[in-house]
N, C-alpha and C. Protein backbone atom coordinates (compact mmCIF):
# COMPACT_ATOMS: atom_id res chain seq x y z
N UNK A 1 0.82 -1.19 0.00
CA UNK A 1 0.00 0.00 0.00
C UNK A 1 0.87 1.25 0.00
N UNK A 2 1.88 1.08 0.79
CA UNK A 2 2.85 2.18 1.11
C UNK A 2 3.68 2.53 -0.92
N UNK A 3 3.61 1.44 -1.33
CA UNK A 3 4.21 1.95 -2.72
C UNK A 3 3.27 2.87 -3.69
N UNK A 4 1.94 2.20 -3.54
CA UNK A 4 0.72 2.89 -4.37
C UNK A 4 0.75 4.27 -3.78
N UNK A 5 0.68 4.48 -2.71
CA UNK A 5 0.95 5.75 -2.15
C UNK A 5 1.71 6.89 -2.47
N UNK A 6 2.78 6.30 -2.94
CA UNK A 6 3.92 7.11 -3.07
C UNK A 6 4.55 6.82 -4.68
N UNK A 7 3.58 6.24 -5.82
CA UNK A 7 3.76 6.05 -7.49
C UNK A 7 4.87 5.43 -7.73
N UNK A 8 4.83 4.65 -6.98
CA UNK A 8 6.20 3.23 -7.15
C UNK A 8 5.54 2.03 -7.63
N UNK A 9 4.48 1.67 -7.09
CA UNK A 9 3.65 0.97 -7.97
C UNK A 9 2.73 0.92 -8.82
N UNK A 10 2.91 0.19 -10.37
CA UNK A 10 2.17 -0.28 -11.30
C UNK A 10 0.69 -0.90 -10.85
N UNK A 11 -0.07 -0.49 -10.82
CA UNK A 11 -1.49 -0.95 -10.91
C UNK A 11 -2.03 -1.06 -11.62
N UNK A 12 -1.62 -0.54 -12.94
CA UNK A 12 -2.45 -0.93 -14.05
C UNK A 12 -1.72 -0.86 -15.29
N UNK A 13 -1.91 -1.36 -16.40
CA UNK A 13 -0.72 -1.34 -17.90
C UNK A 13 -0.73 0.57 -17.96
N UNK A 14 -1.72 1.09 -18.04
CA UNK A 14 -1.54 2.60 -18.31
C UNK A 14 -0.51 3.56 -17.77
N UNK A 15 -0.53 3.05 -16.63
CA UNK A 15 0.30 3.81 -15.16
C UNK A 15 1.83 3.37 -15.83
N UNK A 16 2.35 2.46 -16.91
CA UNK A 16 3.64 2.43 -17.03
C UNK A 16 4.21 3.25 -18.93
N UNK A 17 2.74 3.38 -18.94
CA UNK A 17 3.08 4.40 -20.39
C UNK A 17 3.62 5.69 -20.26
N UNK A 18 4.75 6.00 -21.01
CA UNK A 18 5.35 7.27 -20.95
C UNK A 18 5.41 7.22 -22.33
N UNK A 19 4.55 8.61 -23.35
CA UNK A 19 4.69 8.83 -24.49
C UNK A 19 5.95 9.32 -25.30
N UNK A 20 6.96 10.07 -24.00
CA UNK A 20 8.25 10.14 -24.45
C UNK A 20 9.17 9.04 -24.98
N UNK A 21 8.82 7.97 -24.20
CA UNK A 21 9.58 6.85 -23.92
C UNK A 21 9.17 5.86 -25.42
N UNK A 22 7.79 5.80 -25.99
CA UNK A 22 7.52 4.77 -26.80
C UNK A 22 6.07 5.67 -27.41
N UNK A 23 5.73 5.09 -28.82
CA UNK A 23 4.34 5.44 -29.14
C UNK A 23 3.51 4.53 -28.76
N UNK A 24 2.62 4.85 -28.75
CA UNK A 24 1.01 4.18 -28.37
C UNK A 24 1.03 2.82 -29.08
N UNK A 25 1.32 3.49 -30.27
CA UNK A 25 1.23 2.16 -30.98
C UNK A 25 1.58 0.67 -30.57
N UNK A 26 3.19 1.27 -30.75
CA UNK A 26 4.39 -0.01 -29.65
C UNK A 26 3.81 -0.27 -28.61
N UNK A 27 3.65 0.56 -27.69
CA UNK A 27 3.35 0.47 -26.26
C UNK A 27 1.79 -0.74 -26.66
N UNK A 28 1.21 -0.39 -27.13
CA UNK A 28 -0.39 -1.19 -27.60
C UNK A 28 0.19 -2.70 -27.75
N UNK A 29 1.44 -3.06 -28.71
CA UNK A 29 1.55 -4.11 -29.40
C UNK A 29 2.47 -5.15 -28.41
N UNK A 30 3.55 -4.05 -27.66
CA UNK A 30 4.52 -5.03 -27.14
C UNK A 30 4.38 -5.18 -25.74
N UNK A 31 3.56 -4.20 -24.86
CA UNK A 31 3.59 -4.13 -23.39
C UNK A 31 2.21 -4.98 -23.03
N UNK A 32 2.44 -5.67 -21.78
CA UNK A 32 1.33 -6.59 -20.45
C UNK A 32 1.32 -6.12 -19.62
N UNK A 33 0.57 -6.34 -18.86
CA UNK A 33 0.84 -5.79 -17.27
C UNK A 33 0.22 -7.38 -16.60
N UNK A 34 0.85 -8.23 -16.03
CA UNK A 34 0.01 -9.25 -14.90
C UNK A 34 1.01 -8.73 -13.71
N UNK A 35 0.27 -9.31 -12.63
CA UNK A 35 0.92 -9.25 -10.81
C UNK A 35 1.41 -10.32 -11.10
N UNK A 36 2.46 -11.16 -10.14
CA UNK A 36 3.19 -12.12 -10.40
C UNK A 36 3.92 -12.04 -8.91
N UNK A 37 3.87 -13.34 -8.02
CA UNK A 37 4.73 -13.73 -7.01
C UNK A 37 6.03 -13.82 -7.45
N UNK A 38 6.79 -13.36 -7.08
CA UNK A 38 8.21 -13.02 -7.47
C UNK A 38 8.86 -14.22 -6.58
N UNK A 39 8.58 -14.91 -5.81
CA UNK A 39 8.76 -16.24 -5.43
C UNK A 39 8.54 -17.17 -6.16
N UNK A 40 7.60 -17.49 -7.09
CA UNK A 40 6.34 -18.15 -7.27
C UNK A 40 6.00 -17.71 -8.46
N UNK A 41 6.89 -17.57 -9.86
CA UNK A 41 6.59 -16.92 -11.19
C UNK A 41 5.46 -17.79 -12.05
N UNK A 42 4.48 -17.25 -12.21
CA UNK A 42 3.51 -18.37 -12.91
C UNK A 42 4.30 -18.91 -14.09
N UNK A 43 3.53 -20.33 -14.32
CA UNK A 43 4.25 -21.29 -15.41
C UNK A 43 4.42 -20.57 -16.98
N UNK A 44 2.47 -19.57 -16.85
CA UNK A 44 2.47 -19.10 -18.31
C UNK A 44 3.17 -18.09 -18.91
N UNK A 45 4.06 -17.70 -18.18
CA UNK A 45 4.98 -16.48 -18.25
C UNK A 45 6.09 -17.25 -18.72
N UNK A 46 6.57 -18.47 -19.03
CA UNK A 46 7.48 -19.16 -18.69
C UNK A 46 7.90 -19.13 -20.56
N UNK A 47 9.33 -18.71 -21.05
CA UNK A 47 9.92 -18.71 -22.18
C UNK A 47 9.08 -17.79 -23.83
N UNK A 48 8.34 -17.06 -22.75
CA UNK A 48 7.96 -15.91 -23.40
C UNK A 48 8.18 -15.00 -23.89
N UNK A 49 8.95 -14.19 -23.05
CA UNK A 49 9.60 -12.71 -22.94
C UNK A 49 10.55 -12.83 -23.65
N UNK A 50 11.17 -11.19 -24.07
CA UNK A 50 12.22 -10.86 -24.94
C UNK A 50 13.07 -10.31 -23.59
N UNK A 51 12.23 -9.69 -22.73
CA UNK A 51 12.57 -8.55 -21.41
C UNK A 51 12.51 -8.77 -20.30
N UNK A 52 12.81 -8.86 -19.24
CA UNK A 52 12.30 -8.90 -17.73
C UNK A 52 12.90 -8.08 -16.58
N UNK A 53 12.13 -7.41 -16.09
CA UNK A 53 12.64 -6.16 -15.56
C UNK A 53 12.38 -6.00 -14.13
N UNK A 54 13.26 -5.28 -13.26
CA UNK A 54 12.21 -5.68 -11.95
C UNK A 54 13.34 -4.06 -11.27
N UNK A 55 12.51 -3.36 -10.22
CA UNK A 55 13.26 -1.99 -9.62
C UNK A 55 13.48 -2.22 -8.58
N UNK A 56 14.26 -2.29 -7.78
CA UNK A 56 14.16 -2.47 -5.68
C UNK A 56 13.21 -3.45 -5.48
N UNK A 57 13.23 -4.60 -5.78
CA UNK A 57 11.90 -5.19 -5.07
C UNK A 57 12.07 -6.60 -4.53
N UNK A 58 13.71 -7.41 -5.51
CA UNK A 58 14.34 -8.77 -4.89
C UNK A 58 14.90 -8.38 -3.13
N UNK A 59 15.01 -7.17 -2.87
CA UNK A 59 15.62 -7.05 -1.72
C UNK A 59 14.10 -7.26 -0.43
N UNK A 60 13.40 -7.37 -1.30
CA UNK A 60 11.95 -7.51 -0.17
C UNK A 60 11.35 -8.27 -0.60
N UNK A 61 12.71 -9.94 -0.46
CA UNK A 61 11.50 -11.07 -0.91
C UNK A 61 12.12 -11.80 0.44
N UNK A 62 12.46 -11.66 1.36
CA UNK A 62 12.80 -12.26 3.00
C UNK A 62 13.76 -12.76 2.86
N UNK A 63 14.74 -12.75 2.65
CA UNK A 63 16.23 -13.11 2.68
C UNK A 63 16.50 -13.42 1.57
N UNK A 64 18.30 -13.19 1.47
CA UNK A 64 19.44 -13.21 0.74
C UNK A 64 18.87 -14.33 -0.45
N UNK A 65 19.02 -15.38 0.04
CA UNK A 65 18.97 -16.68 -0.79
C UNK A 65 17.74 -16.48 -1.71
N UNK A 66 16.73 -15.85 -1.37
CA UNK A 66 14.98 -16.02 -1.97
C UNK A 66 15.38 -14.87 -3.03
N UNK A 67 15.95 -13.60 -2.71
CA UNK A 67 16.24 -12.94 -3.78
C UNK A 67 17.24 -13.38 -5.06
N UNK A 68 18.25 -14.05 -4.94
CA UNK A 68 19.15 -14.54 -5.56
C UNK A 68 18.56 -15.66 -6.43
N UNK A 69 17.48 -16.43 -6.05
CA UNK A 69 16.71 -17.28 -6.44
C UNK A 69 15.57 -16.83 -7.37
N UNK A 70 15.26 -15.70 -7.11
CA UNK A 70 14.37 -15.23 -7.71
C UNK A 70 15.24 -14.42 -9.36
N UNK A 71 16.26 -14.06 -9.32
CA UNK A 71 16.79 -13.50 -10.36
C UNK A 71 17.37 -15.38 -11.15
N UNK A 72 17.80 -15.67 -10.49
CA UNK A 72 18.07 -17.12 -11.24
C UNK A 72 16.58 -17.64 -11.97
N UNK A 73 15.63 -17.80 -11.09
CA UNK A 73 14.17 -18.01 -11.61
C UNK A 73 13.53 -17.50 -12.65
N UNK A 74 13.92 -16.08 -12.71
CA UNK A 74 13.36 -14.59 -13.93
C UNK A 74 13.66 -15.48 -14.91
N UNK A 75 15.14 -16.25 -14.99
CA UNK A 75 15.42 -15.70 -16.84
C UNK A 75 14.28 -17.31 -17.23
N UNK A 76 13.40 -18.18 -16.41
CA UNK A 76 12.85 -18.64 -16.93
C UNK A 76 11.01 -18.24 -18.02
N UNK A 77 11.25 -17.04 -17.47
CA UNK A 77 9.95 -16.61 -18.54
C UNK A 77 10.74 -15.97 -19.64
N UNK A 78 12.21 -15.55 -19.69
CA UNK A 78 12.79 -15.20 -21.08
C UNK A 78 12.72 -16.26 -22.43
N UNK A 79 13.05 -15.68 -23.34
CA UNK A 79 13.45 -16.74 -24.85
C UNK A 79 15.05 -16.70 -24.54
N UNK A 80 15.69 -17.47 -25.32
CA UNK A 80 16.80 -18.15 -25.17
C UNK A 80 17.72 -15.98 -25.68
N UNK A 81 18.82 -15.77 -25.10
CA UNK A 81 19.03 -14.10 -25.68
C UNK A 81 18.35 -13.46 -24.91
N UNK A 82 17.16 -13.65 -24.31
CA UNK A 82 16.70 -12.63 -23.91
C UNK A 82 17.13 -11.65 -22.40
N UNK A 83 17.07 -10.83 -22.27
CA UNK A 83 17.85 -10.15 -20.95
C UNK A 83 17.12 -9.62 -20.15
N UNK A 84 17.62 -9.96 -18.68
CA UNK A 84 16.53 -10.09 -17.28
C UNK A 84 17.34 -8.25 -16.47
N UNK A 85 17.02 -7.68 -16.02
CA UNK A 85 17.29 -6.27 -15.52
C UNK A 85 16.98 -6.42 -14.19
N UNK A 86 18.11 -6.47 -13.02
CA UNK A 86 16.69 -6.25 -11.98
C UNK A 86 17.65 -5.33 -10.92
N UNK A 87 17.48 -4.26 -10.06
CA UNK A 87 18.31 -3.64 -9.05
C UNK A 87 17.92 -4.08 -7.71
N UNK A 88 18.84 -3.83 -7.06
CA UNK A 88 18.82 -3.82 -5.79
C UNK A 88 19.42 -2.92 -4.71
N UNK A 89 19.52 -3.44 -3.29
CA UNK A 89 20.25 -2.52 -2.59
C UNK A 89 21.77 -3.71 -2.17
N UNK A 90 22.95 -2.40 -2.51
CA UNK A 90 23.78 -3.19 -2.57
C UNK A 90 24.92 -2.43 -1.09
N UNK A 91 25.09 -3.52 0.07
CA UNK A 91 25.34 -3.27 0.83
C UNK A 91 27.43 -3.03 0.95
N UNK A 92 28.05 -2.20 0.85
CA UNK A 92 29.46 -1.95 -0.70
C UNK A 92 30.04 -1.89 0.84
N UNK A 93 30.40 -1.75 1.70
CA UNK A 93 31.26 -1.04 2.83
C UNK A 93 31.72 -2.22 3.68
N UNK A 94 31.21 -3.56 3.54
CA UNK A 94 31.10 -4.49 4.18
C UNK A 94 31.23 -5.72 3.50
N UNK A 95 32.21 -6.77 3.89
CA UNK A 95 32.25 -7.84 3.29
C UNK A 95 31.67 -8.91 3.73
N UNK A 96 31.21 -9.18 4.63
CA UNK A 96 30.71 -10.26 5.70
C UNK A 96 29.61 -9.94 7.00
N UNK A 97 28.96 -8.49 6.79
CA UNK A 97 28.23 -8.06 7.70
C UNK A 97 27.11 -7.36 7.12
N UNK A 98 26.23 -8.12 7.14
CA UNK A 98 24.75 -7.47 6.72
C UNK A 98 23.21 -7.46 6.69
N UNK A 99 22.30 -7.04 6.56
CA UNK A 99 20.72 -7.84 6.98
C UNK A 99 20.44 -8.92 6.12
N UNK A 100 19.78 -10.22 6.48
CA UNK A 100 19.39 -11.08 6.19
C UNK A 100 17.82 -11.10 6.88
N UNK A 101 17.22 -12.37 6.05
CA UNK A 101 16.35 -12.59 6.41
C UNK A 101 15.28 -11.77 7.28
N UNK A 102 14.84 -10.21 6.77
CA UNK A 102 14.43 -8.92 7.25
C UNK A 102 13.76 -8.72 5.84
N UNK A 103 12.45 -8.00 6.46
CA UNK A 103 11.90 -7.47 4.91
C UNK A 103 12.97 -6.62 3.95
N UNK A 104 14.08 -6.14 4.45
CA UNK A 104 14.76 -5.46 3.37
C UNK A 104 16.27 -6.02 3.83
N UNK A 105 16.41 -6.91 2.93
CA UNK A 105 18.28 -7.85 2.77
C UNK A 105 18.81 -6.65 2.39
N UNK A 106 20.40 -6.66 2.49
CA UNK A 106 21.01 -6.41 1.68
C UNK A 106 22.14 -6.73 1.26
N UNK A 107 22.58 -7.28 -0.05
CA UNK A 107 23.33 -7.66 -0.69
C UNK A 107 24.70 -7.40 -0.51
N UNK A 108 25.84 -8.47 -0.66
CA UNK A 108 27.35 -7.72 -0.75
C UNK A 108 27.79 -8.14 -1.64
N UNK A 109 28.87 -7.96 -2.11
CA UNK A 109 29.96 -8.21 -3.30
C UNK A 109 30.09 -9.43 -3.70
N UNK A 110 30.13 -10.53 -2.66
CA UNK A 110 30.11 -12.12 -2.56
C UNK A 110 28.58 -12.56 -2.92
N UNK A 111 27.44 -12.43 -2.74
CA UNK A 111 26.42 -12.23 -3.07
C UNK A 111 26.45 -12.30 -4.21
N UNK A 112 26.87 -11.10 -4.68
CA UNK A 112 26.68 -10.94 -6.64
C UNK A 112 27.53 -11.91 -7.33
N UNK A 113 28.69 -11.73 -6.71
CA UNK A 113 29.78 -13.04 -7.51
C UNK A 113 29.31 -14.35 -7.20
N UNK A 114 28.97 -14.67 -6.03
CA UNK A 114 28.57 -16.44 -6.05
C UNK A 114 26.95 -16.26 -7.48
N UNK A 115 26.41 -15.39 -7.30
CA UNK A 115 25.13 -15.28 -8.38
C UNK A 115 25.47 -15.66 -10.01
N UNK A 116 26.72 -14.69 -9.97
CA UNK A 116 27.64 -14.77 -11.61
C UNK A 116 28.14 -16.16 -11.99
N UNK A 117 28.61 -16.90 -10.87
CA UNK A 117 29.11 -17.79 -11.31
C UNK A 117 27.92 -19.17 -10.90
N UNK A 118 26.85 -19.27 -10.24
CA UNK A 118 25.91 -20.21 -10.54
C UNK A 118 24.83 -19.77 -11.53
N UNK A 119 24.82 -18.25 -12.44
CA UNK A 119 24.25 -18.29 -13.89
C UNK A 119 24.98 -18.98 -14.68
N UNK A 120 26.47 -18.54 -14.64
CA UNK A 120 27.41 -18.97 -15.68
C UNK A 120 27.68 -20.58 -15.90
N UNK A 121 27.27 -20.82 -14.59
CA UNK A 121 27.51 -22.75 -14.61
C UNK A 121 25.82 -23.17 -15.36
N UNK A 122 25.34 -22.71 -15.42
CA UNK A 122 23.89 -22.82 -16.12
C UNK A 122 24.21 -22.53 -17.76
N UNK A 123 24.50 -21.62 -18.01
CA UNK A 123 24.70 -21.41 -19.43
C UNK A 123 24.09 -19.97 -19.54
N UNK A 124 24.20 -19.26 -18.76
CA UNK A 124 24.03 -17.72 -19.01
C UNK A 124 25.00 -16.80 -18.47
N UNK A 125 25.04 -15.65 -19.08
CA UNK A 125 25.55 -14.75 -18.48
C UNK A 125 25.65 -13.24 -17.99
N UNK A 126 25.67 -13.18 -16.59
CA UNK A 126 25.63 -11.82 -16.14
C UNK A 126 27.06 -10.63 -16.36
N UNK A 127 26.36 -9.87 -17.49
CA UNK A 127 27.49 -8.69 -17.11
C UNK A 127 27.81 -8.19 -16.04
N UNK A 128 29.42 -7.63 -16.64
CA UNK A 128 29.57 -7.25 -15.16
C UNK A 128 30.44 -8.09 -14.12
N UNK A 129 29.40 -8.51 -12.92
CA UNK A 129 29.67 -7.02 -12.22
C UNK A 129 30.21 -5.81 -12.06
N UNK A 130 29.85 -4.19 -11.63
CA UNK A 130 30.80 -3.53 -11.52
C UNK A 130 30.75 -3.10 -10.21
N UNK A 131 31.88 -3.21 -9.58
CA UNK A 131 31.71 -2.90 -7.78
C UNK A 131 31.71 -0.85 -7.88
N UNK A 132 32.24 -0.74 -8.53
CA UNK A 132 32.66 0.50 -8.58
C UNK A 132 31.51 1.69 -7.89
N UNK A 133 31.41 2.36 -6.80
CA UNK A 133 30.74 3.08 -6.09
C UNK A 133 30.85 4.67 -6.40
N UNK A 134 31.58 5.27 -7.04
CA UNK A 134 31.91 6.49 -7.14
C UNK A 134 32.71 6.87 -6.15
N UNK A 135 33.21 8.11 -6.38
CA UNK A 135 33.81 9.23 -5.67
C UNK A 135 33.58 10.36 -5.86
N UNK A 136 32.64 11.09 -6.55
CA UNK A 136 32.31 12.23 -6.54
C UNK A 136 31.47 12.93 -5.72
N UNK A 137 31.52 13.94 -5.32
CA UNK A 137 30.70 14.81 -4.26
C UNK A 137 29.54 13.96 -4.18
N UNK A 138 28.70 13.89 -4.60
CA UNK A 138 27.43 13.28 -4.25
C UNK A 138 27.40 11.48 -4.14
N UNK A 139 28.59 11.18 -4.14
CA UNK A 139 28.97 9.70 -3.99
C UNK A 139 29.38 9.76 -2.70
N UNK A 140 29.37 10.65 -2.14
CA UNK A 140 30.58 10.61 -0.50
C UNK A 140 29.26 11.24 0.67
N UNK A 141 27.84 11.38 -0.07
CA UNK A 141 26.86 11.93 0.89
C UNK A 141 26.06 10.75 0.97
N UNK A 142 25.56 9.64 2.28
CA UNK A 142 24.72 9.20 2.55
C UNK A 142 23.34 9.50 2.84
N UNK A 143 22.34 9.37 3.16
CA UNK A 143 21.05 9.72 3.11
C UNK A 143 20.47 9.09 4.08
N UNK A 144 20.20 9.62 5.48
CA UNK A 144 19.31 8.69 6.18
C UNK A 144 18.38 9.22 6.49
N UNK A 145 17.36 8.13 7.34
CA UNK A 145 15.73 8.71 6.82
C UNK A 145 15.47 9.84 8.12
N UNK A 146 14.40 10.90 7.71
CA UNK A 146 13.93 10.52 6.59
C UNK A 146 14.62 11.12 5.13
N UNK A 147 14.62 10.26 4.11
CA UNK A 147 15.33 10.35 3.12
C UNK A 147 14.86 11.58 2.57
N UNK A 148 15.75 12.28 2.12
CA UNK A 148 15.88 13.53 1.63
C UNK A 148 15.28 13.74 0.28
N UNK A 149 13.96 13.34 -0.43
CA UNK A 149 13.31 13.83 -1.79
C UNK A 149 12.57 14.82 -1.59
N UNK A 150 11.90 15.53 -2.38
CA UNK A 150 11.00 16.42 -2.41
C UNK A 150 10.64 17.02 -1.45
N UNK A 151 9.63 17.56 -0.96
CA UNK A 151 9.41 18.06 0.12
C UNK A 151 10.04 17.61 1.89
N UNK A 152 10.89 16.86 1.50
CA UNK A 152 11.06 15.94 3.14
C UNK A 152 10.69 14.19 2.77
N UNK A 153 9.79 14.11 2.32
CA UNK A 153 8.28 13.07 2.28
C UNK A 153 9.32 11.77 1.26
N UNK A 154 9.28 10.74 1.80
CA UNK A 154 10.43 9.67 0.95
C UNK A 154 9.68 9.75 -0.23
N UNK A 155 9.48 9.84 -1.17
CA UNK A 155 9.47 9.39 -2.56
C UNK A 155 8.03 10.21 -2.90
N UNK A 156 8.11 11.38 -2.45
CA UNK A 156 6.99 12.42 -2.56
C UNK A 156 7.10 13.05 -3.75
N UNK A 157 6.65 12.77 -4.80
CA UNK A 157 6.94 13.66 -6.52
C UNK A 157 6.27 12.73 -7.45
N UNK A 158 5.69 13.41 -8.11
CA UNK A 158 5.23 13.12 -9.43
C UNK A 158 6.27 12.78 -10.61
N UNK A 159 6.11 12.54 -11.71
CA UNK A 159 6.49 11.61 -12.66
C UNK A 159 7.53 13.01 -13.19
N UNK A 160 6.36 13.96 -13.51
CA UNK A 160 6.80 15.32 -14.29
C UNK A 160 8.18 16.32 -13.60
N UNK A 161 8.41 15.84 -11.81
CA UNK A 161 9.34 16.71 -11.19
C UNK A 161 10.47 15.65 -11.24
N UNK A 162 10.54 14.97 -11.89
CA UNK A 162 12.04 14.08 -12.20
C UNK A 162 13.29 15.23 -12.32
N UNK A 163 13.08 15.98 -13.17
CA UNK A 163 13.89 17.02 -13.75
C UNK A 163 13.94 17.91 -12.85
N UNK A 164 13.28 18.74 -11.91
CA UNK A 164 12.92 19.66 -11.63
C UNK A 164 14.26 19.84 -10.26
N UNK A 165 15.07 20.85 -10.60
CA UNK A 165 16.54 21.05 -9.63
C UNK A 165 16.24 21.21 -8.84
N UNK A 166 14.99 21.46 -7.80
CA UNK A 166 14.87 22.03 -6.92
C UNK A 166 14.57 20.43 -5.78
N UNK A 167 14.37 19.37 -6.73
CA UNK A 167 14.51 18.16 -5.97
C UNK A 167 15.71 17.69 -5.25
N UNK A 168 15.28 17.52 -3.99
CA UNK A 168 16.98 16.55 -3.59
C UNK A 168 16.83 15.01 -3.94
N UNK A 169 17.80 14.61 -3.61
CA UNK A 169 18.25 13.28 -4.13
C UNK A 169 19.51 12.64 -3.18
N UNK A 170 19.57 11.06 -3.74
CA UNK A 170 20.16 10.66 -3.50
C UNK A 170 20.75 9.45 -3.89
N UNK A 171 22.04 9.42 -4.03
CA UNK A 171 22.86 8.15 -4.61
C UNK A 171 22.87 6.93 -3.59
N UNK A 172 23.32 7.27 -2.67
CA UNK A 172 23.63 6.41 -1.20
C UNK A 172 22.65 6.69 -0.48
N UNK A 173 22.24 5.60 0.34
CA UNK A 173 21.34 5.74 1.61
C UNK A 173 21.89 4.64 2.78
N UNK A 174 21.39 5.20 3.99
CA UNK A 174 21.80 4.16 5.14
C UNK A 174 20.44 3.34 5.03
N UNK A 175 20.21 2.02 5.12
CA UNK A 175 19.20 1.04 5.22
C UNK A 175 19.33 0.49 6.57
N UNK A 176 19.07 0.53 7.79
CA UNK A 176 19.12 0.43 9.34
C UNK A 176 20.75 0.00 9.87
N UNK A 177 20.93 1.56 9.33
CA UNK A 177 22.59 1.77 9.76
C UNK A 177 23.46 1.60 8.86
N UNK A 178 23.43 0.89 7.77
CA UNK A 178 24.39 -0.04 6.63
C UNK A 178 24.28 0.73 5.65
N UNK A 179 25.67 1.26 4.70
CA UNK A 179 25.54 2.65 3.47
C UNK A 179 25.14 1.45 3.10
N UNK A 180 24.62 2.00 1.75
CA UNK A 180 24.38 1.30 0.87
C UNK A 180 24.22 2.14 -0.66
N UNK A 181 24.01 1.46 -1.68
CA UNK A 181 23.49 2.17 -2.74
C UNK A 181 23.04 1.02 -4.25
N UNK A 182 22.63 1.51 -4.97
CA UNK A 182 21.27 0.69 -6.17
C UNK A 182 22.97 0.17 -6.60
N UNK A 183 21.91 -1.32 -7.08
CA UNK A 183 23.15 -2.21 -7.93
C UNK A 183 22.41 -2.95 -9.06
N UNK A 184 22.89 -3.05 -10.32
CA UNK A 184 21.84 -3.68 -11.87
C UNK A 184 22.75 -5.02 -11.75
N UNK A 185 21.70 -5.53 -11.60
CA UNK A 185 21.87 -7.14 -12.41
C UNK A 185 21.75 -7.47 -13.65
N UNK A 186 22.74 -7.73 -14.53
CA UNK A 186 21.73 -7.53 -15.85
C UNK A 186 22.58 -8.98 -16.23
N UNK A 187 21.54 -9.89 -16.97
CA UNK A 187 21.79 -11.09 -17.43
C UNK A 187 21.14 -11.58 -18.30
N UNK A 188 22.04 -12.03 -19.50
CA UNK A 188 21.68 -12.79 -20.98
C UNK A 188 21.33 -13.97 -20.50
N UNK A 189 20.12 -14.48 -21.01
CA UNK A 189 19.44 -15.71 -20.83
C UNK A 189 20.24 -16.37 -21.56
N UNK A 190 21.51 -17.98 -21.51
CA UNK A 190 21.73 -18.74 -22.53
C UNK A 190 20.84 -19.65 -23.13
N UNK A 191 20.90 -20.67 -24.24
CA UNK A 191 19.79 -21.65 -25.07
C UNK A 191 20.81 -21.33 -26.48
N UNK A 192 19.97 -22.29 -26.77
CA UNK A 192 20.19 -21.92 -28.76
C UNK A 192 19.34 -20.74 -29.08
């Protein structure tokens, strides 16, 4: 509820059309919208897709292992080529210390590499990884709550104030004490 609230969640195919982004047309011919247990991917979804995409959301499937499982799981609704997208929160400051099994995991470096190399023993492959965190001014500012967007309000803005300078932001955030910051998974489905 807390996402509908705040336009993080898709409720309906319309809510993900952006006319900048694609015409009507395309958008008409190539886009679905179903809900889907991200545990629990229905069968009919299964070697369909060209795409599979997912924003912050493996980190709130109850621990480490269920998320990691779940991106291994994705590339089964892909076609053989096809490429799975999904971010997370990636816990960079720490090699061996982090939340588990908590509505919000977070990931470390070992995490992503044991992931790379049980796609790769499958026959796919994840680009990448890149550990690389920045160093620039706004790479060296953490964010703790409440997180610093728009008015104060975590994720308080409309679609249209993306642009708008007068927004704050943030690269890094603390997640109950732990920096952290967004990490892409991105992985070629293998097959013929």
């Amino acid at each position: 509820m807390g996402w509908a609230e705040t336009a993080q969640h898709t409720s309906t195919l319309e809510m993900a059309y952006y006319p900048d982004l694609v015409s009507r047309e395309k958008f008409e011919k190539y886009v679905s919208h179903k809900f889907a247990d991200m545990n629990d991917i229905p069968v009919d979804l299964c070697r369909n897709l060209d795409f599979c995409w997912s924003i912050c959301a493996f980190e709130h499937l109850g621990s480490i292992e269920k998320g990691l499982a779940f991106v291994e799981n994705s590339l089964e609704v892909l076609k053989p080529g096809g490429i799975a997208v999904h971010t997370t929160e990636y816990n960079y400051l720490y090699e061996d210390i982090t939340i588990d099994d908590w509505p919000t995991v977070l990931f470390l470096k070992k995490h992503f590499q044991e992931l790379a190399a049980r796609l790769s023993s499958k026959g796919h492959r994840m680009l990448g990884p890149d550990f690389d965190v920045g160093s620039g001014v706004l790479d060296r500012f953490i964010d703790v709550p409440p997180y610093a967007v728009g008015d104060g309000a975590w994720f308080n803005f409309s679609a249209d104030q993306w642009g708008d300078s007068n927004q704050a932001g943030h690269l890094k955030l603390a997640v109950d004490g732990f920096p952290c910051t967004c990490f892409a998974v991105v992985v070629v489905k293998g097959g013929p």
